[in-house]
C-alpha atoms as a PDB file:
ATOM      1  CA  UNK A   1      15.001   4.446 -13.356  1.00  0.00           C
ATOM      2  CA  UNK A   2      14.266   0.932 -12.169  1.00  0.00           C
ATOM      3  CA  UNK A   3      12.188  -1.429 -14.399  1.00  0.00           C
ATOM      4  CA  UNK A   4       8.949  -2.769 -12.862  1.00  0.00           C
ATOM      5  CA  UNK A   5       8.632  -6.680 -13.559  1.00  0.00           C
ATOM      6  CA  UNK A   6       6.416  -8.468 -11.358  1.00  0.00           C
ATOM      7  CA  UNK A   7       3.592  -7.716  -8.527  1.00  0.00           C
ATOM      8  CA  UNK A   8       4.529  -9.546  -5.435  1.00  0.00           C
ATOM      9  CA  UNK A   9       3.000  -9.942  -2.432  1.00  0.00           C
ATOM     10  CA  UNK A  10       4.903  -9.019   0.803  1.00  0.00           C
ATOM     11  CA  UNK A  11       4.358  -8.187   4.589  1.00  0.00           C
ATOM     12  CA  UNK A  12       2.822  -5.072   5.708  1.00  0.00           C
ATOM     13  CA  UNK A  13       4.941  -5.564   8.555  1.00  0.00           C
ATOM     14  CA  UNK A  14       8.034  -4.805   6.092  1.00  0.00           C
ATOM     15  CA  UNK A  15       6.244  -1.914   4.494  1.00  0.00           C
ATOM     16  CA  UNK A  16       8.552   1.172   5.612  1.00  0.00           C
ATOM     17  CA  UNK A  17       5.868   4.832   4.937  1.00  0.00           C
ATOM     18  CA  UNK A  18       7.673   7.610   3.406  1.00  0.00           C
ATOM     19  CA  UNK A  19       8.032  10.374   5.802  1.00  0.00           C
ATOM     20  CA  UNK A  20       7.487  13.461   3.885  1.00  0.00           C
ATOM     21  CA  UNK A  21       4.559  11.899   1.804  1.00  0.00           C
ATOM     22  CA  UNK A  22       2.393  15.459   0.911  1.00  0.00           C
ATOM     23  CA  UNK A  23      -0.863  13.340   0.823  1.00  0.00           C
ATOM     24  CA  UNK A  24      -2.445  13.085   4.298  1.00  0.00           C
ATOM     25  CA  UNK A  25      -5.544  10.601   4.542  1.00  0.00           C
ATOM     26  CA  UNK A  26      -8.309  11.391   6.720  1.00  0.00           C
ATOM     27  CA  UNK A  27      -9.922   8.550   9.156  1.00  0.00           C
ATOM     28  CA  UNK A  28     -12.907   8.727   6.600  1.00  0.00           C
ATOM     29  CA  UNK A  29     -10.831   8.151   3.306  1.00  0.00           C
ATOM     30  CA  UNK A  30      -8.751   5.483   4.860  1.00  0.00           C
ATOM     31  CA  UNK A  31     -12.260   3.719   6.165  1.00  0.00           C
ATOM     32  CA  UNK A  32     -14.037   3.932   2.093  1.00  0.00           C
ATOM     33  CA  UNK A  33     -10.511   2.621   0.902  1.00  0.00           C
ATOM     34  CA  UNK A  34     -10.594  -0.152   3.592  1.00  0.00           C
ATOM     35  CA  UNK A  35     -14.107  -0.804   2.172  1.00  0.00           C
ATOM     36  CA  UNK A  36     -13.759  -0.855  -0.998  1.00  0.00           C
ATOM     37  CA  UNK A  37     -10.661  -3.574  -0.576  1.00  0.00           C
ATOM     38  CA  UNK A  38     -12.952  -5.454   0.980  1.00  0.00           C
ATOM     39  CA  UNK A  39     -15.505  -5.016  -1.219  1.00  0.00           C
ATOM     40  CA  UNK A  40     -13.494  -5.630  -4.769  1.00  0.00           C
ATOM     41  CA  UNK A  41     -10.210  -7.185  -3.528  1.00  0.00           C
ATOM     42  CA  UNK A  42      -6.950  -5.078  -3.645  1.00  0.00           C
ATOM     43  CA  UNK A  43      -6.889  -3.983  -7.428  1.00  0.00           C
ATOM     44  CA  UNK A  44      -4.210  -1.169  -7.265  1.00  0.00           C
ATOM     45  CA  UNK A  45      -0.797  -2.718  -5.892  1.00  0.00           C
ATOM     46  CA  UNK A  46       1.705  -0.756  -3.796  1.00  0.00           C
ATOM     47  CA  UNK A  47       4.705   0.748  -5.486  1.00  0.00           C
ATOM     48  CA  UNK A  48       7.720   0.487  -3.580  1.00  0.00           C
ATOM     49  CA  UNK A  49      11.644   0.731  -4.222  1.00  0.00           C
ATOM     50  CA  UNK A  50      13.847  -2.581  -3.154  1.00  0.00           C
ATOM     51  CA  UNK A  51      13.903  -1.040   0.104  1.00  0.00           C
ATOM     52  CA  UNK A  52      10.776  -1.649   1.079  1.00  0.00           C
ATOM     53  CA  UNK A  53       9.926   2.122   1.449  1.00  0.00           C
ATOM     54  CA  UNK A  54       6.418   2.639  -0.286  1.00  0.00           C
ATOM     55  CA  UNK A  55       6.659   5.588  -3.259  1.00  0.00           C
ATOM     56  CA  UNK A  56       2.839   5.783  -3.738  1.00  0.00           C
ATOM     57  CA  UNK A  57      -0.032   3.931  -1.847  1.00  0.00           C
ATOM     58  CA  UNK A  58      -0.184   5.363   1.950  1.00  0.00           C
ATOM     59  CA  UNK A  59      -3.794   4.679   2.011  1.00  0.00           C
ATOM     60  CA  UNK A  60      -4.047   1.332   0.751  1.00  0.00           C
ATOM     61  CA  UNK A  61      -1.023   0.483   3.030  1.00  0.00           C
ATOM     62  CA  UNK A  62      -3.370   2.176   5.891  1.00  0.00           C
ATOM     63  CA  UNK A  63      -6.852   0.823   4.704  1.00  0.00           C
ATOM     64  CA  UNK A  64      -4.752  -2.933   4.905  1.00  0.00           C
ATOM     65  CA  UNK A  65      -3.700  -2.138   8.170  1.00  0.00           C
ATOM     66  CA  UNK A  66      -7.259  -1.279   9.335  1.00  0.00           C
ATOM     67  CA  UNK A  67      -8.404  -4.577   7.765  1.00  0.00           C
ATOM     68  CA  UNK A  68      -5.517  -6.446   9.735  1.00  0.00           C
ATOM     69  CA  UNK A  69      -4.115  -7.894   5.937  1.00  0.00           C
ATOM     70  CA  UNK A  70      -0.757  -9.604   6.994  1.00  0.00           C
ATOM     71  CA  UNK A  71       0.417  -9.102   2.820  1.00  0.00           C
ATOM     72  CA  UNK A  72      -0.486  -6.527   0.368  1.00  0.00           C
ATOM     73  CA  UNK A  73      -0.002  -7.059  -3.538  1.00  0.00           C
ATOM     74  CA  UNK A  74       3.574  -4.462  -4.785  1.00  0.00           C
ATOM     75  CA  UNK A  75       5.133  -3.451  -7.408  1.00  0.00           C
ATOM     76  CA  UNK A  76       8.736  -2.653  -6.641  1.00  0.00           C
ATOM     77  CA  UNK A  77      10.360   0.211  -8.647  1.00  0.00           C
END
């Protein structure tokens, strides 16, 4: 298992969803996670493996895509 050594910041744009993620987000959750970025800044980085493909965060990756971020803070597994 990969060591986690640094949060970085890097473009939603390269942020690749995992398909067969078993958490689905509702309109509403995505809006109070958007809101709460907003509110308190982005306090819980995305995981994601050197691919690019995000392990854990699908709402925070679709909350920054509501608020138009261009970069989200990761942690890469």
């Amino acid at each position: 298992m990969g060591k986690i050594t640094e949060v970085q910041e890097v473009p939603v744009s390269k942020l690749i969803p995992y398909v067969n993620n078993a958490k689905i987000h509702s309109e509403e959750q995505v809006t109070k996670i958007a809101s709460s970025i907003r509110e308190f800044g982005f306090v819980n980085p995305i995981l994601i493996d050197k691919d690019f493909n995000v392990i854990a965060g699908h709402g925070r990756l679709m909350a920054a895509k509501k608020l138009d971020m261009e970069n989200v803070p990761c942690l890469v597994n």
